[in-house]
Protein backbone atom coordinates (compact mmCIF):
# COMPACT_ATOMS: atom_id res chain seq x y z
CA UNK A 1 -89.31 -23.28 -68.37
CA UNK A 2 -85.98 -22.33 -68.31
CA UNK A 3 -83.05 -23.32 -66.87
CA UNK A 4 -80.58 -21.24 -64.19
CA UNK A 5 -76.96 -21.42 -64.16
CA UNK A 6 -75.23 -21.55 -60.71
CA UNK A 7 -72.28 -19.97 -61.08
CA UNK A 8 -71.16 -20.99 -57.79
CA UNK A 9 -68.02 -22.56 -57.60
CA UNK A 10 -66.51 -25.09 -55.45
CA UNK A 11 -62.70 -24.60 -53.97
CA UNK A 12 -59.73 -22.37 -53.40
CA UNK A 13 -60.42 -20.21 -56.28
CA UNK A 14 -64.06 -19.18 -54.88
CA UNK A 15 -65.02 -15.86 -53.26
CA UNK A 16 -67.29 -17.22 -50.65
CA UNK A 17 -64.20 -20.23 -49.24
CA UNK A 18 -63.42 -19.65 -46.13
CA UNK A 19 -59.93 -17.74 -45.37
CA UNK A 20 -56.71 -20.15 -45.22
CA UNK A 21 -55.99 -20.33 -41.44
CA UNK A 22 -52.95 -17.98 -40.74
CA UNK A 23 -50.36 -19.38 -37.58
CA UNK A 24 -50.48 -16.06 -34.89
CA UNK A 25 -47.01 -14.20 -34.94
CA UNK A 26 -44.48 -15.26 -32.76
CA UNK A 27 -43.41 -12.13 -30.22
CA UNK A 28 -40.10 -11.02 -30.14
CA UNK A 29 -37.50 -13.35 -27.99
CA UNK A 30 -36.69 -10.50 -24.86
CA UNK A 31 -32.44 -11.05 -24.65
CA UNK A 32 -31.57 -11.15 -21.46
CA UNK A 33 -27.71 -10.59 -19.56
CA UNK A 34 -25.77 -13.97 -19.25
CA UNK A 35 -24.93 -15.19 -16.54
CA UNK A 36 -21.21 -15.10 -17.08
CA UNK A 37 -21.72 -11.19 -18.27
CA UNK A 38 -23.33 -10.83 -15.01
CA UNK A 39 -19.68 -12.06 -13.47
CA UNK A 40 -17.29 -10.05 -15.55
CA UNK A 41 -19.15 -7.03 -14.93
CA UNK A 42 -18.69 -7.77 -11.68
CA UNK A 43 -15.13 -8.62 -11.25
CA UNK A 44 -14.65 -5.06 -13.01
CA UNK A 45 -16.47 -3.24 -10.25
CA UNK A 46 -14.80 -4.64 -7.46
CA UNK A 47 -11.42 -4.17 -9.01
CA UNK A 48 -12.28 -0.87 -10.06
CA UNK A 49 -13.35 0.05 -6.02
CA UNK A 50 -10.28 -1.55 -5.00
CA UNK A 51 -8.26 0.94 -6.93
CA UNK A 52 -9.62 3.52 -5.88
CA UNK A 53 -9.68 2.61 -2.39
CA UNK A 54 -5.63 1.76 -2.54
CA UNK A 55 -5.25 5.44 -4.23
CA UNK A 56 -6.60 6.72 -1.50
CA UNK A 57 -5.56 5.09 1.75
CA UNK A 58 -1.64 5.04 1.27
CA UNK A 59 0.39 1.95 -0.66
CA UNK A 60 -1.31 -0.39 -2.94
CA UNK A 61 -0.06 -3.77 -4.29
CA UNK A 62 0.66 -3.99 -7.58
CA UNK A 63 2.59 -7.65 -8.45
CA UNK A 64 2.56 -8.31 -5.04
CA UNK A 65 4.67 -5.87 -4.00
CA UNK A 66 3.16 -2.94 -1.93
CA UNK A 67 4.36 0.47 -4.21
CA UNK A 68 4.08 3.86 -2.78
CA UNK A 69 1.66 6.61 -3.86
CA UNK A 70 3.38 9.43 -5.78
CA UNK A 71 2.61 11.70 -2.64
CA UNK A 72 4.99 9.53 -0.81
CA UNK A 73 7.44 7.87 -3.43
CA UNK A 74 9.13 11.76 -3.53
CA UNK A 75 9.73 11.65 0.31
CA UNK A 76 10.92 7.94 0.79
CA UNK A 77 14.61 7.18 0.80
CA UNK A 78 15.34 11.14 0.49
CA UNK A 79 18.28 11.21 2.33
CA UNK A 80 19.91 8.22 0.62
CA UNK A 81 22.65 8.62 -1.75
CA UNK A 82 21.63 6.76 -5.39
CA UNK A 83 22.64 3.44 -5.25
CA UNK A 84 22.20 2.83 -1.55
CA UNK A 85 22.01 -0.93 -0.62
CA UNK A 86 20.68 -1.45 3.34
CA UNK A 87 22.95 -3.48 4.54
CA UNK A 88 22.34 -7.28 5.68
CA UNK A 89 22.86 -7.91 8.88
CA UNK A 90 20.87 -11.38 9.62
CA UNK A 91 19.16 -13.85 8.39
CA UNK A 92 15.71 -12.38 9.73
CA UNK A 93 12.67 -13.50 9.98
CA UNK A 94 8.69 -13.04 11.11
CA UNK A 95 7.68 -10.90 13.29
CA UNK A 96 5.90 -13.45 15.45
CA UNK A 97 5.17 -11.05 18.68
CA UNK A 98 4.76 -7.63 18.64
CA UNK A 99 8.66 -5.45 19.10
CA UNK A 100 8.25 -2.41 20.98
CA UNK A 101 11.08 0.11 20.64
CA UNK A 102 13.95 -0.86 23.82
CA UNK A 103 15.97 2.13 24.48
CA UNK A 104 20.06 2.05 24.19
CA UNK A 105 23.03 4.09 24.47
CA UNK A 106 24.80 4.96 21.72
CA UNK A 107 28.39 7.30 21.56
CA UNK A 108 28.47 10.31 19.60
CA UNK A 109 31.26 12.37 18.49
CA UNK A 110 32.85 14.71 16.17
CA UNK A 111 32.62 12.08 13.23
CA UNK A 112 28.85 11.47 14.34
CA UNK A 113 27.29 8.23 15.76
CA UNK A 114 27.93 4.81 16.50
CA UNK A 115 25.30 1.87 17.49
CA UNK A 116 26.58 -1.58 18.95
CA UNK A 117 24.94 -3.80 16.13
CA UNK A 118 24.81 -7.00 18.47
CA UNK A 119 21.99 -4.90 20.60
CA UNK A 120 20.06 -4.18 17.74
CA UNK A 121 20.17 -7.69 15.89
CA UNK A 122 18.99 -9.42 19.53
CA UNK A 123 16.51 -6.40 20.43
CA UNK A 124 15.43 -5.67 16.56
CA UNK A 125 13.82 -2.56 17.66
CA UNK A 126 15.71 -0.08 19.12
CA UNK A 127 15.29 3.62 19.86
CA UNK A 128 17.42 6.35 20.36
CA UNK A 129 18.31 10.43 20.47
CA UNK A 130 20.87 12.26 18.57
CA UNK A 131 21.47 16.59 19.78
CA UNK A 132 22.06 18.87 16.69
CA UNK A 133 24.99 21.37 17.21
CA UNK A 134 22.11 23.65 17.65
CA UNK A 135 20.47 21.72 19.98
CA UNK A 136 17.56 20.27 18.74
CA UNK A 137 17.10 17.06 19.34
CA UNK A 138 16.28 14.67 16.66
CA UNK A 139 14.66 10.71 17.78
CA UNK A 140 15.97 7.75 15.77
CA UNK A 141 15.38 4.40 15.24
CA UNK A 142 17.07 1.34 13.97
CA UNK A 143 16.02 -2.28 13.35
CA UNK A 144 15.77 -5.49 11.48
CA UNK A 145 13.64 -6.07 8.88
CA UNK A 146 12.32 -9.62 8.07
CA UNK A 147 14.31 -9.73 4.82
CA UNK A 148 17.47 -9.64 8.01
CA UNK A 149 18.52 -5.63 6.34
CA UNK A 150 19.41 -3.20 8.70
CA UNK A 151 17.32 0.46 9.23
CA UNK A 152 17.99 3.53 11.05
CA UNK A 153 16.39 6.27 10.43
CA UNK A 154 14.07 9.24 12.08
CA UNK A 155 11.74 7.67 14.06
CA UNK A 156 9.59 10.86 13.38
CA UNK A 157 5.55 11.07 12.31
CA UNK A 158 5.11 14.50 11.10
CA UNK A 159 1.61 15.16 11.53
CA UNK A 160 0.85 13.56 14.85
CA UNK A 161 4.73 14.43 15.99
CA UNK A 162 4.89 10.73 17.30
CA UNK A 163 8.74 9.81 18.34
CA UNK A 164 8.16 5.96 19.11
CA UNK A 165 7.13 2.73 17.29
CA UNK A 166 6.23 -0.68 17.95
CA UNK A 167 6.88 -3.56 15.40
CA UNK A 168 4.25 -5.84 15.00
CA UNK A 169 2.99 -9.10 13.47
CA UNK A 170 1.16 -7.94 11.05
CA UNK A 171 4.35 -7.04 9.28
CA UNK A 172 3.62 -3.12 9.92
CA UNK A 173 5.89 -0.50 11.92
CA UNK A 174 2.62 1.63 13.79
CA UNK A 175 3.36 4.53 15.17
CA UNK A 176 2.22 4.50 19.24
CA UNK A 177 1.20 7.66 19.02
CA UNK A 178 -1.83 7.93 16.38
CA UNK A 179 -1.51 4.36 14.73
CA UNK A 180 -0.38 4.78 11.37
CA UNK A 181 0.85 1.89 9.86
CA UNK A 182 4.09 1.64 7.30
CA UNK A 183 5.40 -1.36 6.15
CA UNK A 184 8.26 -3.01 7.82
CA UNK A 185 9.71 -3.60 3.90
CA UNK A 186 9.36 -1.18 1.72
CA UNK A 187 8.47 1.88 4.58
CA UNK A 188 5.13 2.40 2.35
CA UNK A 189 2.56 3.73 4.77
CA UNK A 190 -0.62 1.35 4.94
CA UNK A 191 -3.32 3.23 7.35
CA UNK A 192 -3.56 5.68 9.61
CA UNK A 193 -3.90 9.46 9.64
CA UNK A 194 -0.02 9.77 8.76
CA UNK A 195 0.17 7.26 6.54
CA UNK A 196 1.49 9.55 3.57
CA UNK A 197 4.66 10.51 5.53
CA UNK A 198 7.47 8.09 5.14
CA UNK A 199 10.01 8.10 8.02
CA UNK A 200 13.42 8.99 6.61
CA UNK A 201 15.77 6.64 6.16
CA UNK A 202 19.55 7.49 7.06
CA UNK A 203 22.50 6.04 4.99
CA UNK A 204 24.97 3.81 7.82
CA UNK A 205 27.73 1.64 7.54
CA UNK A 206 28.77 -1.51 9.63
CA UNK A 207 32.33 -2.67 10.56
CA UNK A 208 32.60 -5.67 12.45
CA UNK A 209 30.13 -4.93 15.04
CA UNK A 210 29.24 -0.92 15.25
CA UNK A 211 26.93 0.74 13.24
CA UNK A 212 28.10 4.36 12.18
CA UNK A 213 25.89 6.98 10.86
CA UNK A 214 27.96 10.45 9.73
CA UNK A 215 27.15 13.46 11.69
CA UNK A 216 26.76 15.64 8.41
CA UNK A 217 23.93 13.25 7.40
CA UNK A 218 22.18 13.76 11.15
CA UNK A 219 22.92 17.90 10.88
CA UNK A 220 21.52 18.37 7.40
CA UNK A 221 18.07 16.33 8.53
CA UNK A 222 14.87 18.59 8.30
CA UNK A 223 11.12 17.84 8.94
CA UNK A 224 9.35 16.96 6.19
CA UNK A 225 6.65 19.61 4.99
CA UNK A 226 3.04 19.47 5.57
CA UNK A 227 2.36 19.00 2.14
CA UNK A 228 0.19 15.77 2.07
CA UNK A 229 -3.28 15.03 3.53
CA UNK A 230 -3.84 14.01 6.93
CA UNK A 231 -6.35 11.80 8.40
């Protein structure tokens, strides 16, 4: 009786051993935004908006220091030789209660007009009316910045045609008529439907106590054009 051979054999190198056990894949890791991503993105989008809102609604501050748009930075200080400095007149100071414009008299002659600078240091806002040699009449105003320099100029807003304006504490000269808003420093318009249409500012001197402005200066005024948006 013969013998069989069992070819079977025994371990790794077998057909019939089980499969080695194989760990199951590990999925992907998903990447999500950081949290401090999250924040820079968002500091870019809200200065971003805030750009374009200042390029829109009048001055924006840049530095600190509120800088006209280029609509108005052609129209501001137009009438003022290069070089002009506005002359100090006090120390100033806050505008702690709202100024609104006090009428005065003023003289005005052949050489032009003069202002009595002790009424407009203690009043700080005062308004008054110079006649053209062809009669139109032409409103100005003069009066004391915080800094303590002196302004006069026309206390005109083109659009709305307001002649009169009130300073208040919010360091703004607002028009009473349609409430634009231009700041007491710089004259850089802040809100309002207006707000793109500097007053213009009129070269004076001061002796002692009178405030001259030269009648050529007053004659060769004109209105600003319509050339800006409104509203």
């Amino acid at each position: 009786m013969g013998s069989s051979k069992k070819n079977t054999k025994i371990g790794n190198g077998s057909k019939n051993a089980a499969p080695a056990h194989k760990s199951p894949a590990k999925a992907p890791e998903k990447k999500g935004i950081s949290k401090p991503a999250l924040i820079a993105a968002g500091i870019v989008v809200v200065a971003v908006v805030g750009f374009m809102m200042a390029a829109g609604s009048g001055g924006s501050k840049q530095g600190g220091t509120l800088t006209p748009t280029p609509e108005e930075a052609k129209y501001i200080g137009r009438f003022l030789p290069q070089g002009y400095i506005e002359p100090k007149v006090t120390e100033g100071g806050a505008v702690t209660a709202d100024i609104p414009m006090a009428p005065i008299q003023i003289e005005q002659s052949d050489a032009g007009l003069t202002i009595p600078l002790a009424e407009v240091v203690s009043k700080r806002n005062v308004g008054f009316n110079y006649t053209k040699a062809d009669g139109t009449p032409i409103a100005l105003i003069a009066y004391v910045k915080p800094s303590g320099k002196l302004v006069v100029a026309v206390s005109f807003c083109v659009p709305c045609k307001g002649t009169s304006h009130t300073m208040t504490t919010d360091s703004a000269m607002t028009c009473d008529a349609c409430g634009t808003k231009r700041d007491i420093e710089t004259a850089v318009g802040i809100s309002g439907p207006c707000k793109l249409y500097p007053m213009d500012e009129m070269p004076v001197t001061v002796d002692g106590d009178t405030i001259t402005i030269q009648k050529d200066i007053l004659e060769n005024w004109i209105e600003q054009p319509t050339d800006r948006k409104v509203g």
